[in-house]
C-alpha atoms as a PDB file:
ATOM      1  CA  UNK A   1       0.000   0.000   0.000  1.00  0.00           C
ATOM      2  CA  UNK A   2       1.417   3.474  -0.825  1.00  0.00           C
ATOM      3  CA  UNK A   3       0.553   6.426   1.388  1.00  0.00           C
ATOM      4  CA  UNK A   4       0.001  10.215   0.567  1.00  0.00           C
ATOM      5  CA  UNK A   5       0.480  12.495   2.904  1.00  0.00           C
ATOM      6  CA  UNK A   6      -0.935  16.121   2.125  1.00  0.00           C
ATOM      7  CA  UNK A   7      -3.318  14.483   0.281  1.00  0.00           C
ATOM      8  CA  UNK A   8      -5.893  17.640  -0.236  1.00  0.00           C
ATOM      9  CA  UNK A   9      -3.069  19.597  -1.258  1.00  0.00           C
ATOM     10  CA  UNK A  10      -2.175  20.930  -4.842  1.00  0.00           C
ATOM     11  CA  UNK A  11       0.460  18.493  -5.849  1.00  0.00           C
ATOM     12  CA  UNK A  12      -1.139  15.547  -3.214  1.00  0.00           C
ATOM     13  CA  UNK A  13      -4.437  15.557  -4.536  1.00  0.00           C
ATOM     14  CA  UNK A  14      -3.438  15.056  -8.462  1.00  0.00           C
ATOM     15  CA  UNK A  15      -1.103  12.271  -7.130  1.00  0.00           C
ATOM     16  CA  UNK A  16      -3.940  10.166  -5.228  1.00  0.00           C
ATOM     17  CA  UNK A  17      -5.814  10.383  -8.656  1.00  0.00           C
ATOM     18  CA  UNK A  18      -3.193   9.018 -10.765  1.00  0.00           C
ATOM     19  CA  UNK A  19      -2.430   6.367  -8.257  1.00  0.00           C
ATOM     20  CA  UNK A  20      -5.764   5.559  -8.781  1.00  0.00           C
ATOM     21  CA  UNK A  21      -5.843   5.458 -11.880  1.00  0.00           C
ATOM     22  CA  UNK A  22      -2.818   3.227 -11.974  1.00  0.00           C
ATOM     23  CA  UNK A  23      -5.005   1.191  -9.659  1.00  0.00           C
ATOM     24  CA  UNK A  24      -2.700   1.141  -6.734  1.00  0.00           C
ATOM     25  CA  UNK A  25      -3.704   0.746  -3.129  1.00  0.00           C
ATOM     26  CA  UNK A  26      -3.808   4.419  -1.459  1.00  0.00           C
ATOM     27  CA  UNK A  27      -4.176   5.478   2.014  1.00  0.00           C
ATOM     28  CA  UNK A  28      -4.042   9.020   2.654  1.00  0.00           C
ATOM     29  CA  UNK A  29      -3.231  10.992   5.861  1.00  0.00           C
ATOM     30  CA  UNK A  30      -5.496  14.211   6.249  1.00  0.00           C
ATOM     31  CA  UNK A  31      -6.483  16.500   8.383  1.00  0.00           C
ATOM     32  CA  UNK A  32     -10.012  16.820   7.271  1.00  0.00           C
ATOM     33  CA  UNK A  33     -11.371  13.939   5.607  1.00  0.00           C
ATOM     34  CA  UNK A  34     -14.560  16.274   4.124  1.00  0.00           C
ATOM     35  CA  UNK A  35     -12.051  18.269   1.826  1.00  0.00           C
ATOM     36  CA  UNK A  36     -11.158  14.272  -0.085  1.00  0.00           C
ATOM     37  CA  UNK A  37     -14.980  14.729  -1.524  1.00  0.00           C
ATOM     38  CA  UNK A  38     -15.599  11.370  -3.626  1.00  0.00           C
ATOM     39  CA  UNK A  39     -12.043  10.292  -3.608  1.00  0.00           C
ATOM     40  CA  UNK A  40     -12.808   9.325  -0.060  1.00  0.00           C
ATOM     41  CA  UNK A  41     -14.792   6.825  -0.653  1.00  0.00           C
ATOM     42  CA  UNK A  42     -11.671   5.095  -3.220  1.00  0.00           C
ATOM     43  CA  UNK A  43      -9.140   5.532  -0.408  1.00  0.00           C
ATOM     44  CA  UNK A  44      -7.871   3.787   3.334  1.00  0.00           C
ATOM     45  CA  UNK A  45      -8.171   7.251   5.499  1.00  0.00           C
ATOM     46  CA  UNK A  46      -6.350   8.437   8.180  1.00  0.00           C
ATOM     47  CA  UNK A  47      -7.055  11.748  10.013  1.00  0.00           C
ATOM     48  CA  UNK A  48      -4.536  13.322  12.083  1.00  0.00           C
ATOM     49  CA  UNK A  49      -1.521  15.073  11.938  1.00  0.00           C
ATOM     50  CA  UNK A  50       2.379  15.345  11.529  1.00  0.00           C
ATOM     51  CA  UNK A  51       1.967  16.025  15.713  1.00  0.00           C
ATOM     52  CA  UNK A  52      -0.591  13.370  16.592  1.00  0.00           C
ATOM     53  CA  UNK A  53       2.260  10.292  17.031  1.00  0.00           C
ATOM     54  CA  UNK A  54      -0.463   7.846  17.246  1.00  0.00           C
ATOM     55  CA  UNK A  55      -2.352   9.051  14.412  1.00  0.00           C
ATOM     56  CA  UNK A  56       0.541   8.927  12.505  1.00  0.00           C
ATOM     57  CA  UNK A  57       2.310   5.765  13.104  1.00  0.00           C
ATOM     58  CA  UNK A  58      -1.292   3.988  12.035  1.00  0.00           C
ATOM     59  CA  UNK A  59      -1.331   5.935   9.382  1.00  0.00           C
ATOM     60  CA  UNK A  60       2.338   4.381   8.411  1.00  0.00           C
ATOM     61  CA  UNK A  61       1.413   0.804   9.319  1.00  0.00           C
ATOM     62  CA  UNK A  62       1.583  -1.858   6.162  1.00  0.00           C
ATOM     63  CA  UNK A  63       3.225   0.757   4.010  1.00  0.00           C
ATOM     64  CA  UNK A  64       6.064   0.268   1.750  1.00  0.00           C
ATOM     65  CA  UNK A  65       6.072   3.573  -0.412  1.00  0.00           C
ATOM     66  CA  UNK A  66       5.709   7.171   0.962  1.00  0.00           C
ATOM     67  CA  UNK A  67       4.843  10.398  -0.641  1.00  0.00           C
ATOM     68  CA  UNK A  68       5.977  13.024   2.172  1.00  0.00           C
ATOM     69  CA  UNK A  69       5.137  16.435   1.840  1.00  0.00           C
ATOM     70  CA  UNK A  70       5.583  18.568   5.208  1.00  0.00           C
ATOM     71  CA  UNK A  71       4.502  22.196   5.411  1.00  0.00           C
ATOM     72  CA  UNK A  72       5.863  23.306   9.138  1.00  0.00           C
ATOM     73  CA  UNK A  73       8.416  26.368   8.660  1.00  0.00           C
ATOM     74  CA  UNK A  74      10.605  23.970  11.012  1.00  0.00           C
ATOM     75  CA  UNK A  75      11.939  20.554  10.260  1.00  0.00           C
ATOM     76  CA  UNK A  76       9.403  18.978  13.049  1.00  0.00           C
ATOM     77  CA  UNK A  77       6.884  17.498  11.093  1.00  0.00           C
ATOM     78  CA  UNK A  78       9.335  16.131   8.350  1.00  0.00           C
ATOM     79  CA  UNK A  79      11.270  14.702  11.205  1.00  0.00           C
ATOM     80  CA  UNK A  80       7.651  13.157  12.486  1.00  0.00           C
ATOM     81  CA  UNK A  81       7.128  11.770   9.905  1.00  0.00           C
ATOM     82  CA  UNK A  82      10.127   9.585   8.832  1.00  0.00           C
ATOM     83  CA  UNK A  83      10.737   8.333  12.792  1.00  0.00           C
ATOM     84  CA  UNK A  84       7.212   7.103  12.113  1.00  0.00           C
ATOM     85  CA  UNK A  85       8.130   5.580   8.682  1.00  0.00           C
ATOM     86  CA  UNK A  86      11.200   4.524   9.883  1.00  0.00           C
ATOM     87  CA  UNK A  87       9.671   2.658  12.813  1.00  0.00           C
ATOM     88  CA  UNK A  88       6.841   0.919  10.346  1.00  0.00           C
ATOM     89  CA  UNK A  89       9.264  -0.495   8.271  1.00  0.00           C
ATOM     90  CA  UNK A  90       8.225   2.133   5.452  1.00  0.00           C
ATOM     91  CA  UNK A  91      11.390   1.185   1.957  1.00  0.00           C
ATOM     92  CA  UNK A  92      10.602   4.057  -0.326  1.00  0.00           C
ATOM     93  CA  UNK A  93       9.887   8.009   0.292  1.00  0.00           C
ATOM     94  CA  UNK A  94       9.339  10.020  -2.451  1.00  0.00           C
ATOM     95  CA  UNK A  95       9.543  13.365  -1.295  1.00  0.00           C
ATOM     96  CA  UNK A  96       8.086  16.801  -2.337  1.00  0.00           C
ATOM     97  CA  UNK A  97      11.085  19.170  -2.293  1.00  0.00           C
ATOM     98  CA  UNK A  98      11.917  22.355  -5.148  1.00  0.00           C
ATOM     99  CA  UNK A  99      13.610  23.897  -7.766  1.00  0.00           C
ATOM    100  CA  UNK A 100      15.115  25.968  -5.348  1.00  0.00           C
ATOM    101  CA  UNK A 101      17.420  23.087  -4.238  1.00  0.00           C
ATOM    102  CA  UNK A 102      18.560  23.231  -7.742  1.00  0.00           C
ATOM    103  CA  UNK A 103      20.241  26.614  -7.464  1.00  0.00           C
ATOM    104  CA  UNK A 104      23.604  26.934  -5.726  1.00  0.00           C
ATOM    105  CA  UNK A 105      23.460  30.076  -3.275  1.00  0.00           C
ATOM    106  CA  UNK A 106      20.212  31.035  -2.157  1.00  0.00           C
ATOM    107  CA  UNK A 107      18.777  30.646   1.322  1.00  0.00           C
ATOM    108  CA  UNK A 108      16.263  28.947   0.107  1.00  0.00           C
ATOM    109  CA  UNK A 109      18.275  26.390  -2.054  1.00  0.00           C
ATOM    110  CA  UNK A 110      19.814  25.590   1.563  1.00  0.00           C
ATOM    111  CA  UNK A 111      16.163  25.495   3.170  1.00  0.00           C
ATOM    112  CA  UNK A 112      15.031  22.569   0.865  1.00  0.00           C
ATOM    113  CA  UNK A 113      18.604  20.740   0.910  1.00  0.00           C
ATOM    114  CA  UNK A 114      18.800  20.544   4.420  1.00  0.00           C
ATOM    115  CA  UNK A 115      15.113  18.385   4.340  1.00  0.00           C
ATOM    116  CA  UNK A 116      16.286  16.418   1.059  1.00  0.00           C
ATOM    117  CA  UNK A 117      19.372  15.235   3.348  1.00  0.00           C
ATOM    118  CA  UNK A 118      17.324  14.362   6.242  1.00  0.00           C
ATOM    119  CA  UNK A 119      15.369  12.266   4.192  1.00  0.00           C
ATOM    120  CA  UNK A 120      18.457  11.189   2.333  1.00  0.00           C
ATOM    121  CA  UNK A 121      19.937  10.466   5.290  1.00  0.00           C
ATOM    122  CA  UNK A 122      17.439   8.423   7.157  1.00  0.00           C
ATOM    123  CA  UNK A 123      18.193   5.136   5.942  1.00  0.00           C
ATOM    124  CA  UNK A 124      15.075   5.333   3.249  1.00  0.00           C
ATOM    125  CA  UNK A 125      15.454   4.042  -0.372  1.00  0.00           C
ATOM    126  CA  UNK A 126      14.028   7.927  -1.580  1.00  0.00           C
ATOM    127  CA  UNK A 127      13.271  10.251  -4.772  1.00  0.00           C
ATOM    128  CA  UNK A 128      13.468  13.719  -4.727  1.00  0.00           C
ATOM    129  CA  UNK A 129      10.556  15.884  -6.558  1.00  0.00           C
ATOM    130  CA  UNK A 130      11.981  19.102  -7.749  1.00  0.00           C
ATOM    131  CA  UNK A 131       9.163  20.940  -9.261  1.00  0.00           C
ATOM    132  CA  UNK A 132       9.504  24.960 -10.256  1.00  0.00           C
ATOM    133  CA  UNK A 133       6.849  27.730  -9.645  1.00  0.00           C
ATOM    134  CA  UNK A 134       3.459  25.805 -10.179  1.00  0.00           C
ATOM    135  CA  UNK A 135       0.896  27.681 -12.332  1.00  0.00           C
ATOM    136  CA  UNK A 136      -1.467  27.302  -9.424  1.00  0.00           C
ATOM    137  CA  UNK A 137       0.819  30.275  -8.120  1.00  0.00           C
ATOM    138  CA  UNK A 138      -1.785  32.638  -9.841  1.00  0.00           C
ATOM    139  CA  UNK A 139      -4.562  31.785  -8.192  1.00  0.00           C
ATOM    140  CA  UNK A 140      -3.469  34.371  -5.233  1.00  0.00           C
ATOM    141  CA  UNK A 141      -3.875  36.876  -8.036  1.00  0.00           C
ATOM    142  CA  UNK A 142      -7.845  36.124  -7.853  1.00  0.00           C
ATOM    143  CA  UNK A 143      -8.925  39.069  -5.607  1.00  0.00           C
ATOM    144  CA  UNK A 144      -6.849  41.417  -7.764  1.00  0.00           C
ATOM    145  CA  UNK A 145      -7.698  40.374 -11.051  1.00  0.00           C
ATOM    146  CA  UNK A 146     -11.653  40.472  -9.590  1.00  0.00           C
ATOM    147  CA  UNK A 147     -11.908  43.769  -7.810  1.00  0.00           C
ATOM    148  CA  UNK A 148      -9.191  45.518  -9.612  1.00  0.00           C
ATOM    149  CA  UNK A 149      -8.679  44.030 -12.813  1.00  0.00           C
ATOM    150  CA  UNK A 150      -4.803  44.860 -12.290  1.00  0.00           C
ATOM    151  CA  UNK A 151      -2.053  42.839 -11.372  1.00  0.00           C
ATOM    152  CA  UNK A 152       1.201  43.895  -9.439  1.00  0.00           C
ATOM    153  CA  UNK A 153       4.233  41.431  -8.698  1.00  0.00           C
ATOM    154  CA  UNK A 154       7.851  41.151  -9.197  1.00  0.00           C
ATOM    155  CA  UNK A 155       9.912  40.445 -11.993  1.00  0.00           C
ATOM    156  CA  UNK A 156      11.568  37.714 -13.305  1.00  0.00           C
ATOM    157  CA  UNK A 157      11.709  34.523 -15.535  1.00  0.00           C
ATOM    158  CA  UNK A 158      10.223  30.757 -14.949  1.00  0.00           C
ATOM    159  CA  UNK A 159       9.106  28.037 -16.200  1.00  0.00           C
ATOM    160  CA  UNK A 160       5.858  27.130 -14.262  1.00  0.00           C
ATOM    161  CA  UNK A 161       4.058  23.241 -14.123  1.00  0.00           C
ATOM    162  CA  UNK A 162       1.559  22.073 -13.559  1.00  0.00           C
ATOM    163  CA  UNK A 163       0.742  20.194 -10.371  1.00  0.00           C
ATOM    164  CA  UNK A 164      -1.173  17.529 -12.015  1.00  0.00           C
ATOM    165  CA  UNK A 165       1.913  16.753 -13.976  1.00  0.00           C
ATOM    166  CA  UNK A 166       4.084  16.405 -10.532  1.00  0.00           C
ATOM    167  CA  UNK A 167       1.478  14.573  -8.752  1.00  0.00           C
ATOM    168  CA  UNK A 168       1.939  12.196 -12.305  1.00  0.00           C
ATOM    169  CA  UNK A 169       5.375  11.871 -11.792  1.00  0.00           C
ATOM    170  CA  UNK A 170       5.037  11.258  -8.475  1.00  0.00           C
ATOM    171  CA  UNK A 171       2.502   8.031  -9.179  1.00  0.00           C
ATOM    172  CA  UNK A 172       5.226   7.294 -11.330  1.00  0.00           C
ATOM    173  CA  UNK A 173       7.826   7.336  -8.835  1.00  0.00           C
ATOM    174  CA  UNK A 174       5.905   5.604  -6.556  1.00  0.00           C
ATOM    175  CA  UNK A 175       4.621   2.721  -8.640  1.00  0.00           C
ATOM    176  CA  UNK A 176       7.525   1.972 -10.683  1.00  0.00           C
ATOM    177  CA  UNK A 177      10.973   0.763  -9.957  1.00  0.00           C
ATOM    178  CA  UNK A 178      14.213   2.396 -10.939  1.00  0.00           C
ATOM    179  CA  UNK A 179      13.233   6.075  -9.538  1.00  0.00           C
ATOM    180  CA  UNK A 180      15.182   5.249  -6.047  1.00  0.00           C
ATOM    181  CA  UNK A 181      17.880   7.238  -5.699  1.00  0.00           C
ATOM    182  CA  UNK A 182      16.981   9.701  -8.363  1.00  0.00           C
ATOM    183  CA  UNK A 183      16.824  13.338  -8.086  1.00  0.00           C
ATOM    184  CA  UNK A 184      13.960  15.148 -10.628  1.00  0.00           C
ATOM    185  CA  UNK A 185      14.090  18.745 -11.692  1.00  0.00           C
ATOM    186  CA  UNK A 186      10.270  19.377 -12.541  1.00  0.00           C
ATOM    187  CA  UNK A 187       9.295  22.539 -14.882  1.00  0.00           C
ATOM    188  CA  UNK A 188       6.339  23.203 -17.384  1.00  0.00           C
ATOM    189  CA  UNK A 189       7.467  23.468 -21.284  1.00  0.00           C
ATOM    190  CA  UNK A 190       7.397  27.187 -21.617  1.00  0.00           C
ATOM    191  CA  UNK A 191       9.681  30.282 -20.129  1.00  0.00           C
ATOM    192  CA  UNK A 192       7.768  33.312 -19.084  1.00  0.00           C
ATOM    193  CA  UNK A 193       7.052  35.377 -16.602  1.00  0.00           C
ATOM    194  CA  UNK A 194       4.512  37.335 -14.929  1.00  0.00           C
ATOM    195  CA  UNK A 195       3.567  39.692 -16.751  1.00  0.00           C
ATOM    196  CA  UNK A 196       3.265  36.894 -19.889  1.00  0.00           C
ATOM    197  CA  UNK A 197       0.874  35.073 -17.650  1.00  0.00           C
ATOM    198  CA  UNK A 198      -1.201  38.070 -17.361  1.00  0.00           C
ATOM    199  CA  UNK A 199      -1.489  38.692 -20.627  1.00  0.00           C
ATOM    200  CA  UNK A 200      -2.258  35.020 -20.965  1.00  0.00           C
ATOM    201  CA  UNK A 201      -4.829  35.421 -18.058  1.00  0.00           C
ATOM    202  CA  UNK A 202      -6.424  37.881 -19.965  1.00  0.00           C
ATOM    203  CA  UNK A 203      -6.597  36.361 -23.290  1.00  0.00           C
ATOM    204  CA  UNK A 204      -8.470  33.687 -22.078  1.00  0.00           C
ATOM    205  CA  UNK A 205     -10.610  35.596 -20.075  1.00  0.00           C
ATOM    206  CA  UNK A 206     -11.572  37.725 -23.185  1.00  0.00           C
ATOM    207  CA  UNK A 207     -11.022  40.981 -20.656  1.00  0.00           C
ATOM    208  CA  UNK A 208      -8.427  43.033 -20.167  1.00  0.00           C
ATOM    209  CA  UNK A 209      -6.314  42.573 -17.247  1.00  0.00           C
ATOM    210  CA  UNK A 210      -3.105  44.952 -16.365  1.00  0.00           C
ATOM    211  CA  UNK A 211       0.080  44.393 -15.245  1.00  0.00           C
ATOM    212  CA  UNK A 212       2.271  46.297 -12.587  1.00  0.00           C
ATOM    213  CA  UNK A 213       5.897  45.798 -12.102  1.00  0.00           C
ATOM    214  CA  UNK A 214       6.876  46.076  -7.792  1.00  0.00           C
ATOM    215  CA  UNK A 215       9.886  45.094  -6.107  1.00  0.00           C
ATOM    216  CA  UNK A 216      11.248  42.088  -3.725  1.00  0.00           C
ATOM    217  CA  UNK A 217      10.694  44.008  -1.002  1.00  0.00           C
ATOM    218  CA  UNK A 218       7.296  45.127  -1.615  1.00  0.00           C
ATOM    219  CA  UNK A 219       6.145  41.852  -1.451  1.00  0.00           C
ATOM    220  CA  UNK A 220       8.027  40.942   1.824  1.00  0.00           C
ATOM    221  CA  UNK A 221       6.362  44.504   3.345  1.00  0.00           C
ATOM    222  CA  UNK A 222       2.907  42.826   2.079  1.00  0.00           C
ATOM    223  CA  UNK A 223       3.619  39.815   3.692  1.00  0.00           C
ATOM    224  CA  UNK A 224       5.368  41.074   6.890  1.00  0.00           C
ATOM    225  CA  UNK A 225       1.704  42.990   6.943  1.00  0.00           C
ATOM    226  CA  UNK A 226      -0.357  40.020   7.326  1.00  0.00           C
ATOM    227  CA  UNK A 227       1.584  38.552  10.460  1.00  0.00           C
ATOM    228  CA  UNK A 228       3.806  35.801   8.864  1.00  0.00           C
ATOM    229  CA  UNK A 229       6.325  34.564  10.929  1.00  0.00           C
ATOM    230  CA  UNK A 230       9.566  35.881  10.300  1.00  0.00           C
ATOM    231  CA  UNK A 231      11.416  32.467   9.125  1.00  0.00           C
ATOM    232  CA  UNK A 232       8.656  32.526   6.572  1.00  0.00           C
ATOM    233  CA  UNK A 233       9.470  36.067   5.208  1.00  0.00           C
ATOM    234  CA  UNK A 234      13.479  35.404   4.674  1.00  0.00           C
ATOM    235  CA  UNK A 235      12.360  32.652   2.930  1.00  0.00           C
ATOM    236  CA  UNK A 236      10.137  34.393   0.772  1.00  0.00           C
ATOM    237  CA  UNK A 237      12.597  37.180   0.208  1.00  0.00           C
ATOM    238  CA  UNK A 238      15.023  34.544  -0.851  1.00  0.00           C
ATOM    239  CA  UNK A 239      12.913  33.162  -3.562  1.00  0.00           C
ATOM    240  CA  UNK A 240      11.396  36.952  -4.662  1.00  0.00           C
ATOM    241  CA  UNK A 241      15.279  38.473  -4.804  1.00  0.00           C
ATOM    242  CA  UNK A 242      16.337  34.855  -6.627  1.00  0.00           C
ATOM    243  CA  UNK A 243      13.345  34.906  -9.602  1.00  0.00           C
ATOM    244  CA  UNK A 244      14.794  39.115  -9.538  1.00  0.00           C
ATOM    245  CA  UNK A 245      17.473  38.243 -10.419  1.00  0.00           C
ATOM    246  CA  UNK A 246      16.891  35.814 -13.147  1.00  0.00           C
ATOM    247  CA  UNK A 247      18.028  32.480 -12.084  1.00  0.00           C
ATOM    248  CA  UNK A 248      14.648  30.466 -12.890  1.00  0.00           C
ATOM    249  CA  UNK A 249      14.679  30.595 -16.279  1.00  0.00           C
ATOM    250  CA  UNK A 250      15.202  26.635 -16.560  1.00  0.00           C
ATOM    251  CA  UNK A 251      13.227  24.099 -18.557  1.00  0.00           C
ATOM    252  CA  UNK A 252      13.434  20.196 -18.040  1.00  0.00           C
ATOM    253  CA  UNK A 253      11.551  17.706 -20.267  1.00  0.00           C
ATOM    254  CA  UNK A 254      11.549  15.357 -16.883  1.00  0.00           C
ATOM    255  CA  UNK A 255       8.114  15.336 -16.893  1.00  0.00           C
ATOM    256  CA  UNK A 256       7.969  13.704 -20.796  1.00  0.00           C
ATOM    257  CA  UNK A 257      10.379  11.561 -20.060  1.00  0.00           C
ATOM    258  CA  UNK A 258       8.751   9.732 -17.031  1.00  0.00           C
ATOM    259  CA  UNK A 259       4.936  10.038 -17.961  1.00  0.00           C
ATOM    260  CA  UNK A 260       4.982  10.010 -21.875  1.00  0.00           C
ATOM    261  CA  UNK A 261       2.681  12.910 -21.862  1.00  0.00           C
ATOM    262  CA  UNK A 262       4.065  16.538 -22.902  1.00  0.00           C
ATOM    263  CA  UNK A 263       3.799  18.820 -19.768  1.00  0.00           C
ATOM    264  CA  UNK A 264       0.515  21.069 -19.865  1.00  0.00           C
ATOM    265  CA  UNK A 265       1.121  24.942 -21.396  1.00  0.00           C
ATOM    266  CA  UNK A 266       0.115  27.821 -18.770  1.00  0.00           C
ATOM    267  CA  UNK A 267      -2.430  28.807 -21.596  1.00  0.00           C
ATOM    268  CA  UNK A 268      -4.147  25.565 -21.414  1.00  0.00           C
ATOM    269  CA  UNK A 269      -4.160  25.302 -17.535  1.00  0.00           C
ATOM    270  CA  UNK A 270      -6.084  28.881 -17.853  1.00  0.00           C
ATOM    271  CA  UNK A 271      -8.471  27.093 -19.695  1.00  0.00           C
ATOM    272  CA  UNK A 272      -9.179  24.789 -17.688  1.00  0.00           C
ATOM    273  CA  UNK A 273      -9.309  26.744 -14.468  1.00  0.00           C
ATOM    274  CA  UNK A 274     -11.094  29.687 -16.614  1.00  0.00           C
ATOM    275  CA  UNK A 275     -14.686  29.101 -13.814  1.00  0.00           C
ATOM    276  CA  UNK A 276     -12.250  29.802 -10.962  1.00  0.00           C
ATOM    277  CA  UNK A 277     -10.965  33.491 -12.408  1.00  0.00           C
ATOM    278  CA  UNK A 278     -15.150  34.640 -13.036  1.00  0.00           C
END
């Protein structure tokens, strides 16, 4: 049996379909059970979370594969979670790491390293998920494109994916041998950046929507604003000053390569999502 953790979340949820679709066994650990909607009824559930031990060592109980994605701002809940694997015999985590840990410098390259290598390190056979800026980014552009019909955000060049093509990769990684030990950069086919997925935005909505250029650390002053702890803004302003400064301009064809399906275009995941921007 394979177990996702995070399993309402944008990359978890996509991966619990296409495990299902693969027609694996999949238990999911949650912390509400009424966000799974149908999938509920296809799944093993377990409610709890990374701090609930007990909830969490059933939830590891008669698994062999892992997919581990921990949110905390501190390495607590990662560290939960693999004492838990660790101590129900769990062989394979595939973990849910970043880009970022692709980039040499950054404080936020050494944020997602440091977790890679305690997973690395914990006696796991493991994979490593890499994915870039998802496209699922711009839904926190919502309110503004609504109310103000204006963008504002920073500068800077990506490559952004899809999460239903990591959580595809991920089934992959979890359902097929060869993947241990492997470490996957994960990007969408396309470089742009913001202000190209406005205009994108805006094509598809058949309105116009603008676009305003800010800085780094207008951004951090917005988010320093709404009460976010502080190890949450320095890593923030270490991704905003990195994408500044123009070092996400990468594209892998990862995701071809290990689902035989060409990575969805930003343009078509507007399409799809168009209900959610009306």
């Amino acid at each position: 049996m394979i177990l996702v953790t995070g399993a309402t979340g944008n990359v978890g949820a996509p991966t619990v379909r296409k495990l299902l679709e693969r027609g694996a066994d999949v238990r999911v650990f949650v912390r509400d059970k009424g966000r799974l909607g149908e999938v509920a009824e296809k799944v093993d559930v377990v409610v709890g979370d990374f701090a609930d031990k007990t909830a969490l060592r059933k939830a590891m109980r008669g698994i062999k594969r892992l997919y581990l994605h921990a949110l905390g701002d501190e390495n607590d809940e990662i560290a939960a979670a693999l004492a838990a694997a660790r101590d129900e015999g769990v062989a394979h985590v595939v973990h849910l790491s970043s880009l970022s840990a692709s980039m040499p410098g950054p404080a936020a390259a050494k944020w997602f390293l440091g977790r890679e290598s305690l997973v690395a390190d914990a006696g796991f056979q493991w994979t490593m998920l890499r994915p870039g800026f998802f496209m699922s980014n711009v839904m926190r552009w919502l309110p503004a494109i609504r109310e103000q019909g204006v963008v504002r955000w920073i500068p800077g060049r990506f490559a952004p994916v899809d999460t239903r093509d990591v959580g595809a990769v991920a089934a992959a990684a979890l359902t097929e041998p060869g993947h241990e030990g492997k470490v996957y950069d994960l990007t969408g086919p396309d470089v742009m950046d913001s202000k190209m997925q406005v205009e994108i935005i805006s094509d598809v909505l058949g309105r116009p929507v603008g676009f305003e250029e800010i800085s780094p650390d207008d951004v951090i002053n917005g988010l320093r604003a709404t009460g976010a702890p502080e190890a949450r803004i320095e890593f923030a302003r270490a991704v905003a000053e990195s994408m500044a400064s123009d070092q996400w301009p990468v594209v892998t064809n990862t995701v071809e390569e290990l689902t035989g399906q060409r990575p969805c275009t930003f343009r078509q995941w507007c399409i799809d999502h168009v209900a959610d921007f009306k």
